[in-house]
N, C-alpha and C. Protein backbone atom coordinates (compact mmCIF):
# COMPACT_ATOMS: atom_id res chain seq x y z
N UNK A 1 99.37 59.25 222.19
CA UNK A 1 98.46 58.16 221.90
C UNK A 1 99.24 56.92 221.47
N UNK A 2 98.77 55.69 222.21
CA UNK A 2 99.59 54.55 222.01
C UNK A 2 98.66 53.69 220.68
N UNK A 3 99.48 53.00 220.42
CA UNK A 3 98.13 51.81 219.64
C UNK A 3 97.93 50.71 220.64
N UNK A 4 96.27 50.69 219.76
CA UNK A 4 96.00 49.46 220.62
C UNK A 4 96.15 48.17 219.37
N UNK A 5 95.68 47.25 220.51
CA UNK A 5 95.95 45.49 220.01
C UNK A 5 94.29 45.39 220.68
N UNK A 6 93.77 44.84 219.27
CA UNK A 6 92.29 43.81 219.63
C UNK A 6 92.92 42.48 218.82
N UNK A 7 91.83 41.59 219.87
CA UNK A 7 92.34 39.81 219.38
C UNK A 7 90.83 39.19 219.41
N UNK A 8 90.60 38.36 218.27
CA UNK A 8 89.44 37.78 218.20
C UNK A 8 89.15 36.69 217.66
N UNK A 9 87.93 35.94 218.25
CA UNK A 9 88.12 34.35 217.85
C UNK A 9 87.25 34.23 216.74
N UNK A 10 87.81 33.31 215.91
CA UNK A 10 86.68 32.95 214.90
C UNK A 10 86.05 31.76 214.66
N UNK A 11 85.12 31.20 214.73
CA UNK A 11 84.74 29.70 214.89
C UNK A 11 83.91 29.26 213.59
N UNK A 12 84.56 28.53 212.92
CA UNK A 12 83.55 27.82 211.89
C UNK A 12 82.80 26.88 211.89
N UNK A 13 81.86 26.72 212.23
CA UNK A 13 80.20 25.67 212.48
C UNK A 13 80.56 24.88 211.14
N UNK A 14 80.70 24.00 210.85
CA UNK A 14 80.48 23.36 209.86
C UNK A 14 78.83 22.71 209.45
N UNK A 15 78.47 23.09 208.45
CA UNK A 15 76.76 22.54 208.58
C UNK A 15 76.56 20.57 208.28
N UNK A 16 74.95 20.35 207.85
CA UNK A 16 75.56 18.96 207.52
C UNK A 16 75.88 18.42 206.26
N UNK A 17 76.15 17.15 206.22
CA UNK A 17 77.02 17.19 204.59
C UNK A 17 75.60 17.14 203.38
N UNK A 18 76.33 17.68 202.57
CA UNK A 18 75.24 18.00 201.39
C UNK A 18 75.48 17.36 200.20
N UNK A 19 76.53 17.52 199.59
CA UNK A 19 77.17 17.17 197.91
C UNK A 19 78.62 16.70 198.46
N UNK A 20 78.96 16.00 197.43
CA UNK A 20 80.19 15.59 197.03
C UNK A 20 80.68 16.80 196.25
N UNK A 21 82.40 16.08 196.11
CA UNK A 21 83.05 17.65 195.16
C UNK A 21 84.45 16.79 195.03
N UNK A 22 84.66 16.86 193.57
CA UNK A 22 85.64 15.84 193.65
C UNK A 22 87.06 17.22 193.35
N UNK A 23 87.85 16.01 194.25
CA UNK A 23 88.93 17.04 194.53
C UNK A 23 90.36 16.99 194.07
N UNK A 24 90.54 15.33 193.43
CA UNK A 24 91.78 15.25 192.33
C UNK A 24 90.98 14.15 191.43
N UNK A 25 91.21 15.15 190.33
CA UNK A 25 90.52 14.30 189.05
C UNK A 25 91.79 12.95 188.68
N UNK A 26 90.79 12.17 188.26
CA UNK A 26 91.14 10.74 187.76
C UNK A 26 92.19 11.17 186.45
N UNK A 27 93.04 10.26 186.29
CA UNK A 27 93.77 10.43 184.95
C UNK A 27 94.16 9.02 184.59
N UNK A 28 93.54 8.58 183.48
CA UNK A 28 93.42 7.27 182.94
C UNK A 28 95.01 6.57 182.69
N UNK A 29 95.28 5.63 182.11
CA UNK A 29 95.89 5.03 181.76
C UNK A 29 95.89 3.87 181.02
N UNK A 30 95.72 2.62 180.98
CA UNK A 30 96.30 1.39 180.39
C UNK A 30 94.80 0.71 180.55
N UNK A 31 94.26 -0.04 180.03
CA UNK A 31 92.97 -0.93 180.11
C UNK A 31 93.72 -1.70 181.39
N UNK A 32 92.79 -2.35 182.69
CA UNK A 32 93.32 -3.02 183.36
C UNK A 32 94.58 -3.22 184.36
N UNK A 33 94.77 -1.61 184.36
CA UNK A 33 95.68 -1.56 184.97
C UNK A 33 95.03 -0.28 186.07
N UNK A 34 96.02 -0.03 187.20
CA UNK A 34 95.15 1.02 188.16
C UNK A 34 95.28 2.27 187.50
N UNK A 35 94.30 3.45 187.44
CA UNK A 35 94.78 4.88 187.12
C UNK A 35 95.78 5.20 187.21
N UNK A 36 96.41 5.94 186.16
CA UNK A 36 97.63 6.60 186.78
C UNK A 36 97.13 7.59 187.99
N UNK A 37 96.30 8.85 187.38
CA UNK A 37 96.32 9.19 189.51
C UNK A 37 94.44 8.68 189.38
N UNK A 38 94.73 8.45 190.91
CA UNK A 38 93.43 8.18 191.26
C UNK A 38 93.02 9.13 191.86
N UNK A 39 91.46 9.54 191.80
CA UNK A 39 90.32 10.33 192.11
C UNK A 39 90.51 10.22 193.45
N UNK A 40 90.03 11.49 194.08
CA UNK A 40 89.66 11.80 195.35
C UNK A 40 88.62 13.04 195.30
N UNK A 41 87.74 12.55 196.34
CA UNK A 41 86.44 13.52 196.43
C UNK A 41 86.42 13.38 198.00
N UNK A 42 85.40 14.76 198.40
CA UNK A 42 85.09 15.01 199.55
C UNK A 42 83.88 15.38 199.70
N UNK A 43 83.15 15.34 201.15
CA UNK A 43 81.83 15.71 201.89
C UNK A 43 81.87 17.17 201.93
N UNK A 44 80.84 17.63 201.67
CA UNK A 44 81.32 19.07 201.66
C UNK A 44 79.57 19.61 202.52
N UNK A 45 79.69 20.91 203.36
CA UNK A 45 78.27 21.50 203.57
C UNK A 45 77.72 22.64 202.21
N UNK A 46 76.95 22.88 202.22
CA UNK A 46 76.09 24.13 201.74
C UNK A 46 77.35 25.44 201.68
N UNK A 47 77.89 25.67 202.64
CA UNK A 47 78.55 26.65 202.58
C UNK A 47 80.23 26.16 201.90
N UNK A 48 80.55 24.83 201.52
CA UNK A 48 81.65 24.79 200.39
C UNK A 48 82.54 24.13 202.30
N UNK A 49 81.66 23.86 203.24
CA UNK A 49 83.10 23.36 203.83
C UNK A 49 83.19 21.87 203.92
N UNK A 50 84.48 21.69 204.36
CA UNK A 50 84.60 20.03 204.52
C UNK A 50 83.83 19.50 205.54
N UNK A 51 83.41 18.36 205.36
CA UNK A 51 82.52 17.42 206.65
C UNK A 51 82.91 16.44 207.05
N UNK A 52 83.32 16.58 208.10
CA UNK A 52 84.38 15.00 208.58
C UNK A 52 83.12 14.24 208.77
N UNK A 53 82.68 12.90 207.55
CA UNK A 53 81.65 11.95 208.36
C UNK A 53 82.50 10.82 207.66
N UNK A 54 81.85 10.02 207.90
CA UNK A 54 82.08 8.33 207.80
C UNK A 54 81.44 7.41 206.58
N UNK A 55 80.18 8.24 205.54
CA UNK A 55 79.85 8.04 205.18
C UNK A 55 80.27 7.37 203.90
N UNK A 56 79.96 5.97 203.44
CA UNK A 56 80.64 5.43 201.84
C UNK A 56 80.19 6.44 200.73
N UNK A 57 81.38 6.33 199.83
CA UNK A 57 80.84 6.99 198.75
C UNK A 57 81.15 5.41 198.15
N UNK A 58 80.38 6.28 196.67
CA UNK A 58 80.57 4.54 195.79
C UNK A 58 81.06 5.38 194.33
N UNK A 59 82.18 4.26 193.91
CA UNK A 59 82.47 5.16 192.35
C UNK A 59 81.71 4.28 191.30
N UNK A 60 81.62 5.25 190.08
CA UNK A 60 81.22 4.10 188.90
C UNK A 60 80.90 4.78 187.84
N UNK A 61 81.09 4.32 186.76
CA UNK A 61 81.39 4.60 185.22
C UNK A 61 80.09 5.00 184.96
N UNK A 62 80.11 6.22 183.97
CA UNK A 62 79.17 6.91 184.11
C UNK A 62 78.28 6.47 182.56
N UNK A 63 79.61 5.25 181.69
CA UNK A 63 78.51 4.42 180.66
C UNK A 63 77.99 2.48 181.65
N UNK A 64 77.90 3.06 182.53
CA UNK A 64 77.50 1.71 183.47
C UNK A 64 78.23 0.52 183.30
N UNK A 65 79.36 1.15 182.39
CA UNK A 65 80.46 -0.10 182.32
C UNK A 65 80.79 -0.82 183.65
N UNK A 66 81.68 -2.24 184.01
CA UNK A 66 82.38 -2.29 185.23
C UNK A 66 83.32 -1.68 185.52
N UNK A 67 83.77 -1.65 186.58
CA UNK A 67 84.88 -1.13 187.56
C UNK A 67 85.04 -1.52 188.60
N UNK A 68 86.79 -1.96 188.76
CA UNK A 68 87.22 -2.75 189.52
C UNK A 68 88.41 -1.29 190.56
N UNK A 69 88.49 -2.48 191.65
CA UNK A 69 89.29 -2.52 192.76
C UNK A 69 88.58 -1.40 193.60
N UNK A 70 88.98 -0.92 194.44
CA UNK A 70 87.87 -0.15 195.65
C UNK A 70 87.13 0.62 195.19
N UNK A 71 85.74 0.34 195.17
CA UNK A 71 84.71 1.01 194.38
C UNK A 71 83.74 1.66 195.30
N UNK A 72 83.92 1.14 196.85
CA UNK A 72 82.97 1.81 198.01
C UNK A 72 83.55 1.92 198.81
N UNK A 73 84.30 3.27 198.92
CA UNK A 73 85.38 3.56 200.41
C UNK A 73 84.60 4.44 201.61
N UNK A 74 84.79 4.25 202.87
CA UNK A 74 84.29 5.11 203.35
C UNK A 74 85.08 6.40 203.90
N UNK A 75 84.83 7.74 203.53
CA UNK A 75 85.27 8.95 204.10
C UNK A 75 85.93 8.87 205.54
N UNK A 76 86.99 9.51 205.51
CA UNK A 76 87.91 9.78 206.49
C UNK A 76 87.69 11.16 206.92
N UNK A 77 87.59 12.18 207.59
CA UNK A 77 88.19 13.33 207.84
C UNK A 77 87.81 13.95 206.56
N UNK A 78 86.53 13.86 205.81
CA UNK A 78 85.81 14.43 204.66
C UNK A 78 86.41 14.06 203.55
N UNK A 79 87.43 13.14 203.71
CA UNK A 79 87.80 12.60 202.21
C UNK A 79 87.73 11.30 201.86
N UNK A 80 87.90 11.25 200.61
CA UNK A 80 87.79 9.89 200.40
C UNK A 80 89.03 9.69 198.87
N UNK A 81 89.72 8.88 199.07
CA UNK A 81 90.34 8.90 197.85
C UNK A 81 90.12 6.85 196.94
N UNK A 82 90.30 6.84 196.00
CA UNK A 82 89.68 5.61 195.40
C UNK A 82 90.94 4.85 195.40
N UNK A 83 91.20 3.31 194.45
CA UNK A 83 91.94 2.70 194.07
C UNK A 83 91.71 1.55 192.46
N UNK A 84 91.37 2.59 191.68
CA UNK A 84 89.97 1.88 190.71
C UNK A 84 90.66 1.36 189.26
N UNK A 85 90.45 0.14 188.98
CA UNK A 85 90.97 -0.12 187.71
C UNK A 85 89.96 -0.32 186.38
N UNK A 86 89.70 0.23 185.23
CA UNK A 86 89.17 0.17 184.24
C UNK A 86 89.45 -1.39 183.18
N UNK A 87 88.71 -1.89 182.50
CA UNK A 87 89.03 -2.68 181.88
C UNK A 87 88.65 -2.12 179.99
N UNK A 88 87.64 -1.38 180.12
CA UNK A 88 87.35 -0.62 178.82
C UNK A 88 87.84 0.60 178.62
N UNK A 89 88.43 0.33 177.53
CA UNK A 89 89.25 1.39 176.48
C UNK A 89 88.25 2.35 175.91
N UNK A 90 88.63 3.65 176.57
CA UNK A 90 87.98 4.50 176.03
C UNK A 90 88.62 6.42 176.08
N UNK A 91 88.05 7.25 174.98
CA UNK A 91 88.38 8.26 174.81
C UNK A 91 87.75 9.06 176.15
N UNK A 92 86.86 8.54 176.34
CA UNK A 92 85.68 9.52 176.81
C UNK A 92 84.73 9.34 178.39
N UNK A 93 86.09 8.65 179.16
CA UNK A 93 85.45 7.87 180.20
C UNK A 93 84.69 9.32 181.55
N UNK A 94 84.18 8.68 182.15
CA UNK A 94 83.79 9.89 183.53
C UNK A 94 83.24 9.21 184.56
N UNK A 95 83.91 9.16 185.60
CA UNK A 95 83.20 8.10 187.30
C UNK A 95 82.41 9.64 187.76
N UNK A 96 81.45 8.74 188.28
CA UNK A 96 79.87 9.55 189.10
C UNK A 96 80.67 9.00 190.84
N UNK A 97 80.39 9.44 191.04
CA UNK A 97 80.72 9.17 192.72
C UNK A 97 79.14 9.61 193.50
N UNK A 98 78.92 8.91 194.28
CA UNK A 98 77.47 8.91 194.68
C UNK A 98 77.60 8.97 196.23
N UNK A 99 76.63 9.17 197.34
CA UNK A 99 76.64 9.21 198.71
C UNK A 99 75.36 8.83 199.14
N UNK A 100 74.86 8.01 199.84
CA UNK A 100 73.56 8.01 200.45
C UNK A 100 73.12 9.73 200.76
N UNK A 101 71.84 10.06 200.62
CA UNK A 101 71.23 11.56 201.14
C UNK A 101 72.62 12.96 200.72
N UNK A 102 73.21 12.07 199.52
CA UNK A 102 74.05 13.34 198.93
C UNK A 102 74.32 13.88 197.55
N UNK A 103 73.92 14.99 197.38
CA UNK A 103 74.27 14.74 196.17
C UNK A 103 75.30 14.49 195.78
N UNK A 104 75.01 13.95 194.70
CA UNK A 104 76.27 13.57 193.98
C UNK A 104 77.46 14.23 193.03
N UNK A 105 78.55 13.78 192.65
CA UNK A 105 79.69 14.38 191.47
C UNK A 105 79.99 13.95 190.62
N UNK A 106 80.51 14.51 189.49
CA UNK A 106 80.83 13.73 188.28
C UNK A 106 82.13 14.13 188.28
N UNK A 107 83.31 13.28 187.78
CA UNK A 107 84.83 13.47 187.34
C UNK A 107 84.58 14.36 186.01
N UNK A 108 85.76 14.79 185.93
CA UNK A 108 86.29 15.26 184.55
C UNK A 108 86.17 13.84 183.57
N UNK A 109 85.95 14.38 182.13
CA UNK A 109 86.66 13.32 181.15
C UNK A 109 88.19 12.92 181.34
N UNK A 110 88.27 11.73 180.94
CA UNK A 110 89.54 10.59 181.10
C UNK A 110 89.71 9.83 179.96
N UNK A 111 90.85 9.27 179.72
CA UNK A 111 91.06 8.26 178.88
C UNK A 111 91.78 6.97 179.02
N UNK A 112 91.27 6.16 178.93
CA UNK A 112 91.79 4.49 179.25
C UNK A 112 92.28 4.15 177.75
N UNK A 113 93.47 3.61 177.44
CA UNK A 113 93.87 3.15 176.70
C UNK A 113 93.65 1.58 176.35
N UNK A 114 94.17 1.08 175.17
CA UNK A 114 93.55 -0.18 175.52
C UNK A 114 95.35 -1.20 175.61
C-alpha cells in the first residue's frame, strides 16, 4: 500500500464591510506635534475579515475636542492609517473613528503632553 496525496482549494468570500477595528493604537506625545505612532484601523466583515473598499473613515476626539492634520482618509486595501496632531494636553485622550453604514471604533487611552 502506497500513500496517497489529496490537494484542495480553499476560497474565502469576503462578506460586506460591517465595523471598523482599529489595528495600531495611537500613542500620544507632545501638544501640537504629530503622534508619536499614529493609529491605523481597518474595514472588516461579520466574520473578522478584511474588506478592501474605498470608503472614508473620519477620526476624532472622543471629548469633541479639535484635531488636526488628516482627519478623513480614505481606505486602501481595508486599511486606513491617519496623520493626526492634538493640540490639548491630556491624560486621558481616545479617537472614535467612524465610517458611513459602519460601525464604528474607539482607540485605546493616550496621552498628549502639554
Amino acid at each position: 500500500p502506497g500513500l496517497l496525496t489529496a490537494t484542495s482549494t480553499l476560497s474565502v468570500v469576503v462578506g460586506p464591510a460591517h465595523h471598523l477595528q482599529q489595528e495600531t493604537a495611537p500613542v500620544g506625545g507632545s501638544a501640537g506635534q504629530p503622534l508619536s505612532v499614529q493609529p491605523s484601523v481597518s474595514v472588516r466583515d461579520l466574520g473578522g475579515n478584511v474588506v478592501p473598499t474605498t470608503v472614508p473613515v473620519v477620526a476624532s476626539l472622543g471629548s469633541g475636542a479639535p484635531i488636526f492634520g488628516t482627519i478623513s482618509v480614505s481606505v486602501v486595501n481595508g486599511l486606513v492609517t491617519f496623520d493626526l496632531i492634538i493640540n490639548e494636553p491630556s491624560s486621558v485622550h481616545v479617537l472614535v473613528f467612524s465610517a458611513k453604514g459602519l460601525l464604528p471604533t474607539i482607540s485605546s487611552v493616550f496621552a498628549v503632553s502639554a
